[in-house]
Protein backbone atom coordinates (compact mmCIF):
# COMPACT_ATOMS: atom_id res chain seq x y z
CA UNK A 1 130.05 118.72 72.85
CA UNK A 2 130.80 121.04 75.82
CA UNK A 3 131.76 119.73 79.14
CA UNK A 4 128.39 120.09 80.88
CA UNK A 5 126.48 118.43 77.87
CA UNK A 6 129.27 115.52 77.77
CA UNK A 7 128.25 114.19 81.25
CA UNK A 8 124.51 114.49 79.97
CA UNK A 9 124.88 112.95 76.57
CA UNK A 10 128.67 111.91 75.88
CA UNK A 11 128.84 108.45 75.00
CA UNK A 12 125.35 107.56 75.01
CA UNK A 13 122.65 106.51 72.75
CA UNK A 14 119.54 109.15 73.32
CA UNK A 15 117.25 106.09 73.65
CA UNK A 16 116.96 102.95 74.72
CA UNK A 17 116.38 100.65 71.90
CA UNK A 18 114.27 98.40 73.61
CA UNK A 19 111.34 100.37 74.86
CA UNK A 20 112.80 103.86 74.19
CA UNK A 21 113.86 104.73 78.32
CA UNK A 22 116.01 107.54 78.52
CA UNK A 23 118.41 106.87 81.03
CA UNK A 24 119.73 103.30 79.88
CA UNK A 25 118.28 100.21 82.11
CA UNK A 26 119.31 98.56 85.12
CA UNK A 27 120.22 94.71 82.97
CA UNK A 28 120.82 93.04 85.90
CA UNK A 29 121.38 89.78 84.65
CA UNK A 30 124.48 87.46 84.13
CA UNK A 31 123.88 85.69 81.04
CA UNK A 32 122.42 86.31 77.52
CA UNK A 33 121.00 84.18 74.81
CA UNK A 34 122.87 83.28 71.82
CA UNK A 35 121.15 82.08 68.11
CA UNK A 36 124.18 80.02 67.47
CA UNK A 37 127.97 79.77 69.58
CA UNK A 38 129.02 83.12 69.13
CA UNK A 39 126.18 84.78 67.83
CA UNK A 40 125.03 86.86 69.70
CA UNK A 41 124.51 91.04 70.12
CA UNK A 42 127.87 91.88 71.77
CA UNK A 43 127.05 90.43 75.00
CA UNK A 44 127.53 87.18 76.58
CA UNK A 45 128.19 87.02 80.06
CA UNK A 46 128.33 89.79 82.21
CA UNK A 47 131.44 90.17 84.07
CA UNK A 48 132.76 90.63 80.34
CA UNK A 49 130.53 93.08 79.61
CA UNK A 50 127.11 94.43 80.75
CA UNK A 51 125.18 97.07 78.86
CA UNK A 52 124.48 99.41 81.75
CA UNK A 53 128.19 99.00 82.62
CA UNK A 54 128.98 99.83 78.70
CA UNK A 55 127.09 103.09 78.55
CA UNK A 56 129.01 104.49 81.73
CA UNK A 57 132.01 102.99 80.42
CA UNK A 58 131.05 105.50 77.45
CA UNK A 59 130.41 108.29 79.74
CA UNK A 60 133.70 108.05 81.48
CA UNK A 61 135.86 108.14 78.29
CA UNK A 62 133.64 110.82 77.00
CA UNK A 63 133.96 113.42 80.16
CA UNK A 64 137.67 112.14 80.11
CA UNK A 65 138.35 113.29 76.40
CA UNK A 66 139.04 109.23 75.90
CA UNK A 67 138.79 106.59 73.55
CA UNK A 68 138.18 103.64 76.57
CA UNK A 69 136.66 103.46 79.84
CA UNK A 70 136.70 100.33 82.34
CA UNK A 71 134.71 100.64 85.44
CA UNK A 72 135.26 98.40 88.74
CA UNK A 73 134.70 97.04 92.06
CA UNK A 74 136.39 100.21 93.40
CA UNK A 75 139.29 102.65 92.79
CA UNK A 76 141.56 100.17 94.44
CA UNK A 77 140.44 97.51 92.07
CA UNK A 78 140.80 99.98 89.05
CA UNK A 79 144.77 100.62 90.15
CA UNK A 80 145.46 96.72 90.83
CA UNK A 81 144.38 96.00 86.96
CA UNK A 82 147.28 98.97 86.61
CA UNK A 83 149.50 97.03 88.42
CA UNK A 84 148.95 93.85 86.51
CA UNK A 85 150.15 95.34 83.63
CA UNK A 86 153.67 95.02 84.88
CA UNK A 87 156.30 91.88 85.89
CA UNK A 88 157.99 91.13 88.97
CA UNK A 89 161.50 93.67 88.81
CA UNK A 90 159.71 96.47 87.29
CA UNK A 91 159.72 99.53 88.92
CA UNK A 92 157.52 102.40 89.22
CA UNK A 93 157.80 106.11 90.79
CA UNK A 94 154.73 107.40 92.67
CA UNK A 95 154.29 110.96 94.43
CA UNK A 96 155.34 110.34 98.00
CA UNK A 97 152.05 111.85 99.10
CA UNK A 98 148.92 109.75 98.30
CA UNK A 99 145.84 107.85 99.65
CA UNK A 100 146.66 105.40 102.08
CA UNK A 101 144.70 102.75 100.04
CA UNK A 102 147.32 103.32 97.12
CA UNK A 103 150.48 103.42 99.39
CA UNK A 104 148.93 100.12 101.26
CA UNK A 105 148.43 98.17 97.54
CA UNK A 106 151.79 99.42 96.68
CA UNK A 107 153.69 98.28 99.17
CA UNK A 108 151.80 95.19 100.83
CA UNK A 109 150.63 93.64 98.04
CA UNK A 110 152.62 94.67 95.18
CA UNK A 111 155.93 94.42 96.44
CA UNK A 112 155.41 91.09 97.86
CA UNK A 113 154.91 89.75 94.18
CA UNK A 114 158.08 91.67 92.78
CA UNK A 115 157.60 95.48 91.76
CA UNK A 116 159.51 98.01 93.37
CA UNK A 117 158.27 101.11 94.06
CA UNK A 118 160.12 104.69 94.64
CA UNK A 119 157.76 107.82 96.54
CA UNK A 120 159.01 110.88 95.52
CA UNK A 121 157.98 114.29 95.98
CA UNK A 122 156.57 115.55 92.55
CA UNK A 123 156.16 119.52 93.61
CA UNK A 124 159.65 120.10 91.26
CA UNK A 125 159.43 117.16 88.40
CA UNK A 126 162.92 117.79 87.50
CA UNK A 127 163.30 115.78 90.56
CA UNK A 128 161.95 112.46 89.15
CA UNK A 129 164.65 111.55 86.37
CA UNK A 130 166.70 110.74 89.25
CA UNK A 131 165.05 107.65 90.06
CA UNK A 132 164.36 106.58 86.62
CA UNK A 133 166.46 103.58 85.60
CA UNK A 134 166.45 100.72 82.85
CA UNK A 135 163.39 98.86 85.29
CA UNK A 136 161.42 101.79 85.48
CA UNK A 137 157.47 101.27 83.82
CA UNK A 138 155.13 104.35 84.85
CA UNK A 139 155.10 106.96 86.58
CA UNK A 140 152.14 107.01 89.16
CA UNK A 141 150.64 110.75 89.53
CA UNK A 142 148.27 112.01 92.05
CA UNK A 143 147.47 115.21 92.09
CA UNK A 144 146.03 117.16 94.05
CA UNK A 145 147.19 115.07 96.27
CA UNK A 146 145.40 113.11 99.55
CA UNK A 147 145.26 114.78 101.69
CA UNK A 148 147.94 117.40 101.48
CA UNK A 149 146.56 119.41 98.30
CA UNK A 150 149.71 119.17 96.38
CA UNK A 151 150.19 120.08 92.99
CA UNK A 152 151.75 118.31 90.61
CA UNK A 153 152.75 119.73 87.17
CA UNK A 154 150.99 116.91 84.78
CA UNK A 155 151.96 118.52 81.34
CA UNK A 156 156.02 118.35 83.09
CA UNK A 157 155.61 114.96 83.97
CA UNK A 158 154.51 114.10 80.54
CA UNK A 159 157.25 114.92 79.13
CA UNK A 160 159.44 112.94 81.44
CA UNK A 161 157.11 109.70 80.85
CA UNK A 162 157.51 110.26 76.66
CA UNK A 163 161.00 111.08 76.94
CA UNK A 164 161.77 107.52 78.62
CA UNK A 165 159.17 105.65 77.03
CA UNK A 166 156.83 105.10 80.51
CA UNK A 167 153.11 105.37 81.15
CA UNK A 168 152.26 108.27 83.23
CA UNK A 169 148.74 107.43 85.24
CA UNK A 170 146.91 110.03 87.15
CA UNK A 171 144.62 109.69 89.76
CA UNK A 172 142.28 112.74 89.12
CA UNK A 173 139.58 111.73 92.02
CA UNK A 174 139.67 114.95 93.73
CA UNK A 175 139.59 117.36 90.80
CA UNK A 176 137.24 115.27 88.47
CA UNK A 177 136.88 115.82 84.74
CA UNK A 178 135.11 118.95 85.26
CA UNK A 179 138.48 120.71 86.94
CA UNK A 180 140.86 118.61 85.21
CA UNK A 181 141.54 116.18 82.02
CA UNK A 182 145.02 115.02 82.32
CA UNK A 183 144.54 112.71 79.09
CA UNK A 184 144.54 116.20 77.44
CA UNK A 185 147.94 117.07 78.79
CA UNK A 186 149.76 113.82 78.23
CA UNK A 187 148.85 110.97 80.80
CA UNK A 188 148.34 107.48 79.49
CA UNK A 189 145.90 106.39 81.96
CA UNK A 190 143.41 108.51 84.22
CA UNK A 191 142.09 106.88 87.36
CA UNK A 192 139.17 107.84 89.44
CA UNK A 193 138.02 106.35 92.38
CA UNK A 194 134.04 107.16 91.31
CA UNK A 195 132.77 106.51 94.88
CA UNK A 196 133.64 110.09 94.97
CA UNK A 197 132.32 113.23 93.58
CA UNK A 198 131.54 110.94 90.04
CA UNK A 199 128.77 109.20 92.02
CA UNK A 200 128.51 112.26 94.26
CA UNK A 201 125.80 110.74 96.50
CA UNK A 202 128.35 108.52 99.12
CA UNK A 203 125.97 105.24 98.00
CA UNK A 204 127.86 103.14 95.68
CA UNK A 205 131.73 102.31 95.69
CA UNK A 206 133.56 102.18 92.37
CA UNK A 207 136.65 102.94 90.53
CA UNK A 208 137.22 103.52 86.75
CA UNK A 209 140.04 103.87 84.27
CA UNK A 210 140.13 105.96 81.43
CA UNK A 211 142.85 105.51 78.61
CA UNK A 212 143.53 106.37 74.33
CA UNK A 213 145.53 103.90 73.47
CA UNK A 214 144.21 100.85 71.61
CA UNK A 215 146.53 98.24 72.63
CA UNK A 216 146.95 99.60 76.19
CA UNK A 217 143.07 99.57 76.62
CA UNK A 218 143.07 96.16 75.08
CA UNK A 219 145.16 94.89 78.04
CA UNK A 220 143.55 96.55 80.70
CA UNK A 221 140.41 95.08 79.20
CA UNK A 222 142.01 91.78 79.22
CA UNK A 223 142.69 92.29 83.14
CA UNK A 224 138.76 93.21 84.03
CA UNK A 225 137.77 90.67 82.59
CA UNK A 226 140.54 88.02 83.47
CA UNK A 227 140.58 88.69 87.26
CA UNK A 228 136.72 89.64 87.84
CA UNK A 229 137.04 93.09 89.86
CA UNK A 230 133.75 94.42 87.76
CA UNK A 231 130.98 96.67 89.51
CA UNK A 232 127.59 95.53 88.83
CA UNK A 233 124.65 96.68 86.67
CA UNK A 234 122.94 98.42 89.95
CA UNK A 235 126.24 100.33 90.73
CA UNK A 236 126.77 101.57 87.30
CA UNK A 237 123.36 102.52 87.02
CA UNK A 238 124.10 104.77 90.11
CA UNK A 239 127.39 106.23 88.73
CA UNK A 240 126.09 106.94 85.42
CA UNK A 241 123.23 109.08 87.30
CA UNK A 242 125.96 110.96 89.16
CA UNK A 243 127.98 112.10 86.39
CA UNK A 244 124.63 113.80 85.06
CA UNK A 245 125.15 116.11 87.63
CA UNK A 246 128.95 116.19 87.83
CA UNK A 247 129.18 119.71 86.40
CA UNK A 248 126.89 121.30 88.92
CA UNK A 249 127.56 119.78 91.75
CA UNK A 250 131.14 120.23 91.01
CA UNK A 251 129.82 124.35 91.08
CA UNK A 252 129.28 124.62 94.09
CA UNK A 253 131.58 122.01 95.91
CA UNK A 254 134.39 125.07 94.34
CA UNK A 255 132.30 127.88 95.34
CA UNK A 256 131.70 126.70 98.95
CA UNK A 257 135.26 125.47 99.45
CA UNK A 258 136.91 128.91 98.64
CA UNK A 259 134.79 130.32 100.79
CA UNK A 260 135.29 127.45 103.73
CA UNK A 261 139.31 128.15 103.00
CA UNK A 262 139.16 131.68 103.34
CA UNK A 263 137.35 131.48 106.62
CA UNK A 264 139.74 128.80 108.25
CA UNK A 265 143.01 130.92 107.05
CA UNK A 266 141.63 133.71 108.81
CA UNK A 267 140.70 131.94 112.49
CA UNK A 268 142.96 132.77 115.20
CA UNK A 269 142.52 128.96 116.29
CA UNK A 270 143.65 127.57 112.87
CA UNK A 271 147.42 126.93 112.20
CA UNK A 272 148.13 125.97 108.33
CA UNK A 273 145.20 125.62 105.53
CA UNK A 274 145.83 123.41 102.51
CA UNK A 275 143.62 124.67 99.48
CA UNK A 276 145.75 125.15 95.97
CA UNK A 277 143.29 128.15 95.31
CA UNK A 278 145.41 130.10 97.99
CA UNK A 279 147.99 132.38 95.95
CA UNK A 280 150.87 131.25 98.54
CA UNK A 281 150.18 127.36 98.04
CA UNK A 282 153.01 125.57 96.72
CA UNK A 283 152.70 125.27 93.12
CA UNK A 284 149.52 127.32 93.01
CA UNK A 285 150.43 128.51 89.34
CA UNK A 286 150.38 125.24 87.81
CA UNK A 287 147.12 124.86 89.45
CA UNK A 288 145.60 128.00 87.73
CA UNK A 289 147.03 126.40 84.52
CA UNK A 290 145.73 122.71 84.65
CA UNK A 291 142.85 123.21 86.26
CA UNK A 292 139.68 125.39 85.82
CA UNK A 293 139.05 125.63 89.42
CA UNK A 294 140.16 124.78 92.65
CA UNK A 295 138.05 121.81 94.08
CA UNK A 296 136.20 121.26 97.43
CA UNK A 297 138.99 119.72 99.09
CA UNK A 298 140.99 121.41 101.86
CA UNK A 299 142.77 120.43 104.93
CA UNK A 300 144.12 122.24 107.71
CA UNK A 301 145.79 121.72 111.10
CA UNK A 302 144.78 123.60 114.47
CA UNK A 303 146.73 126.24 116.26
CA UNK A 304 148.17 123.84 118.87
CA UNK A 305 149.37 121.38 116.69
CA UNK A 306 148.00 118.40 118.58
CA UNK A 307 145.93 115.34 118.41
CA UNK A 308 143.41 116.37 121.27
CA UNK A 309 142.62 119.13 119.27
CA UNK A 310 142.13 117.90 116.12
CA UNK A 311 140.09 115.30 117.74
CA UNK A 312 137.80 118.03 120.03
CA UNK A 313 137.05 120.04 116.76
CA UNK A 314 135.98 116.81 114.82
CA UNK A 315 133.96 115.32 117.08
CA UNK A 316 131.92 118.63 117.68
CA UNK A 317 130.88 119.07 114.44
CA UNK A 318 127.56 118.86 113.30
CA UNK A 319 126.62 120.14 109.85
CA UNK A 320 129.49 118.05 108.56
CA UNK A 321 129.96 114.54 109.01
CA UNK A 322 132.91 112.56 110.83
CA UNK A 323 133.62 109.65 108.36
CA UNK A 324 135.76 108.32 105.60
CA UNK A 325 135.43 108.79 101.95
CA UNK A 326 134.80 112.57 100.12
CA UNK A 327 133.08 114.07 97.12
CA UNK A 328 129.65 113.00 98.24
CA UNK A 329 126.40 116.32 98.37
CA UNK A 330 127.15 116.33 102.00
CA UNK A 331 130.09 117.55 104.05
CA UNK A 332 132.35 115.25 105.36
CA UNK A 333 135.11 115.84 107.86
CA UNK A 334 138.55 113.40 108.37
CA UNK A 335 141.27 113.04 110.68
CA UNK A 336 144.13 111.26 108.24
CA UNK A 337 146.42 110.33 110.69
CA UNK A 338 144.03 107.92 111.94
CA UNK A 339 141.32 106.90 109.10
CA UNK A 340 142.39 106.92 105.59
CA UNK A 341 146.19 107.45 106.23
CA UNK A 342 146.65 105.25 109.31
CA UNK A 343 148.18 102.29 107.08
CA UNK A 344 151.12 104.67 106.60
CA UNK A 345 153.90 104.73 109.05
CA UNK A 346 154.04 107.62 110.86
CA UNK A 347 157.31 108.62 110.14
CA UNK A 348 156.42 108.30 106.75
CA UNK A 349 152.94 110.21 107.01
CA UNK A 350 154.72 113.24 109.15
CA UNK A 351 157.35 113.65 106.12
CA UNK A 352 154.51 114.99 103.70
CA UNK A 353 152.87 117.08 106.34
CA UNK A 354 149.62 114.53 107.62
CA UNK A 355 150.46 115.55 111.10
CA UNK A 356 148.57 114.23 114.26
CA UNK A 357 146.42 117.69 114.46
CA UNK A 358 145.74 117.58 110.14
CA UNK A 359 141.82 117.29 109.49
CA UNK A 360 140.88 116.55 105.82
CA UNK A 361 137.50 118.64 104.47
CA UNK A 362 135.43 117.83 101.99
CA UNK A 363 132.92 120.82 101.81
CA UNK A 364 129.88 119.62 100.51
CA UNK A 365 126.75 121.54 98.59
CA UNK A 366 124.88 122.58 101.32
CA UNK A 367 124.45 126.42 102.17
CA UNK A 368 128.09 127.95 103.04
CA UNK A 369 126.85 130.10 105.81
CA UNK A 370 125.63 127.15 107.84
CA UNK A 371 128.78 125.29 107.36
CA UNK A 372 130.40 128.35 108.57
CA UNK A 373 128.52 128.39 111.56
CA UNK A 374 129.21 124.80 111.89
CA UNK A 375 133.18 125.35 112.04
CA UNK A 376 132.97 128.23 114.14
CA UNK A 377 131.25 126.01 116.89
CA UNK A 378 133.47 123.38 116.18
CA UNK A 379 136.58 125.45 116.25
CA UNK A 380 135.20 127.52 119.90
């Protein structure tokens, strides 16, 4: 199957076998009946396993180009079963410019029980032997990166992770399946916080993991089930409906963010703009080669570089919306230094570039002319 029929049909049975429904039901129940201990139809109790969860566990390994999916609680969830994989003294090396959830898990949970984590910048991968050593498990990937737009050469960092024998994960939340399959270009794990652009409609919070490897799966599968961080039938339901319309959605969240990035670069009231579909981005060729497009994503800072005016344009906005999160139909607008990046110091944030005055986009599907407009009263 092609792409667009994948998140229509991939991993799915056309029918329900109960009553023939289309779309799979909502089996919201814990518990099923068994003819004898053990016998029963492949379920038993559902934080195990769930059949609505099972069929967008299908769908995500299908859009993914993998063999396994595991769905949970949220994307945070779906990295701490990642986590779990490894002992106290292990190390990993993660891009030094990430979600503030990931940095906080990292290094306030993690680190407390033992694992040791380096933050690197991953623009030049030659870079990341340096910090590989005899502890060193995976390599943690995120790319493009939150909320910078960095890109990160996946295929480069694959063969890095084979050459010392580590799992390379990537968290492909912003570009989706549709932009991006890093499976296909060597990663061991793909992670995707689904809230996002896979449920597309800002009403559920999820997170899923996509892998090939039998025995890998097996553990991660062990780790769902074994610490309890599922999502519920209700949720997946939701998800499973969004990634039905992953592929056009994902149309015009592209469409309307070049043309949203190529307004902002040329405003006289607009200092740098952060979209890797810009010829001058850093590493904007390895964008055009790992990805088919260039996302809805963009950030930017304002002309005079400070947190009053960050906050004036954000506040005046009213097409998009001031909140957390991304990837839902409507337009959202962010101010990183003090929502989703505020757990990182700021000496740390102001290394990567998440200034005071940065505000995080996430252009929506709405009409691009009115969300033009909107910016351009916004912006005075």
């Amino acid at each position: 199957m092609k792409f667009n029929t994948k998140t229509i049909h991939g991993g799915q049975h056309n029918v329900d076998p109960a009553y023939g429904s289309v779309m799979p039901p909502i089996y919201q129940t814990t518990t099923y009946s068994q003819t004898t201990p053990g016998g029963h139809k492949g379920f038993e109790y559902s934080r195990s396993a769930n059949p609505t969860r099972t069929a967008l566990e299908n769908s995500l390994a299908s859009i993914e180009n993998g063999k396994f999916g595991l769905a949970f609680g949220s994307g945070l969830a779906a990295i701490d079963a990642v986590l779990k994989l490894f002992k106290p003294g292990d190390e990993i090396i993660s891009t030094n410019d990430l979600y503030g959830g990931s940095y906080r898990l990292f290094t306030k949970i993690f680190e407390g029980l033992g694992l040791k984590f380096h933050f690197v910048g991953m623009k030049d991968s030659g870079k990341i032997e340096e910090f590989i050593n005899d502890n060193t498990k995976m390599i943690w990937v995120e790319t493009p990166t939150n909320p910078m737009m960095n890109i990160i050469d996946i295929e480069a960092v694959s063969k890095i992770s084979k050459k010392h024998k580590l799992l390379l994960a990537v968290d492909n939340t912003f570009a989706t399946a549709y932009l991006q399959r890093p499976l296909d270009l060597g990663a061991d794990i793909v992670m995707h916080s689904a809230t996002k652009y896979l449920g597309g409609h800002s009403d559920v919070v999820m997170g899923s993991l996509v892998v090939n490897d039998q025995e890998l799966a097996d553990k991660l599968y062990f780790i769902q089930n074994a610490s309890g961080a599922i999502c519920g039938p209700m949720d997946s339901f939701l998800v499973l409906r969004g990634i039905k319309t992953l592929h056009i959605r994902m149309q015009r969240h592209c469409e309307n963010g070049e043309k949203i990035a190529r307004f902002l670069k040329n405003h006289p009231k607009v200092g740098k703009v952060y979209w890797p579909g810009f010829e001058d981005h850093p590493n904007h060729d390895i964008a055009k080669k790992q990805m088919s497009g260039f996302g809805g994503m963009i950030s930017f800072t304002t002309l005079e570089n400070t947190l009053e005016s960050a906050v004036k344009i954000v506040e005046n906005l009213k097409v998009f919306t001031l909140a957390e999160s991304l990837g839902g139909v409507e337009s959202l607008a962010g101010h990183p230094a003090s929502m989703t990046h505020a757990s990182i110091p700021v000496e740390e944030r102001e290394k990567t570039g998440v200034v005071d005055s940065l505000i995080r986009l996430s252009v929506g599907i709405e009409d691009d002319e009115d969300l033009i407009e909107d910016l351009k009263q916004a912006l005075g």
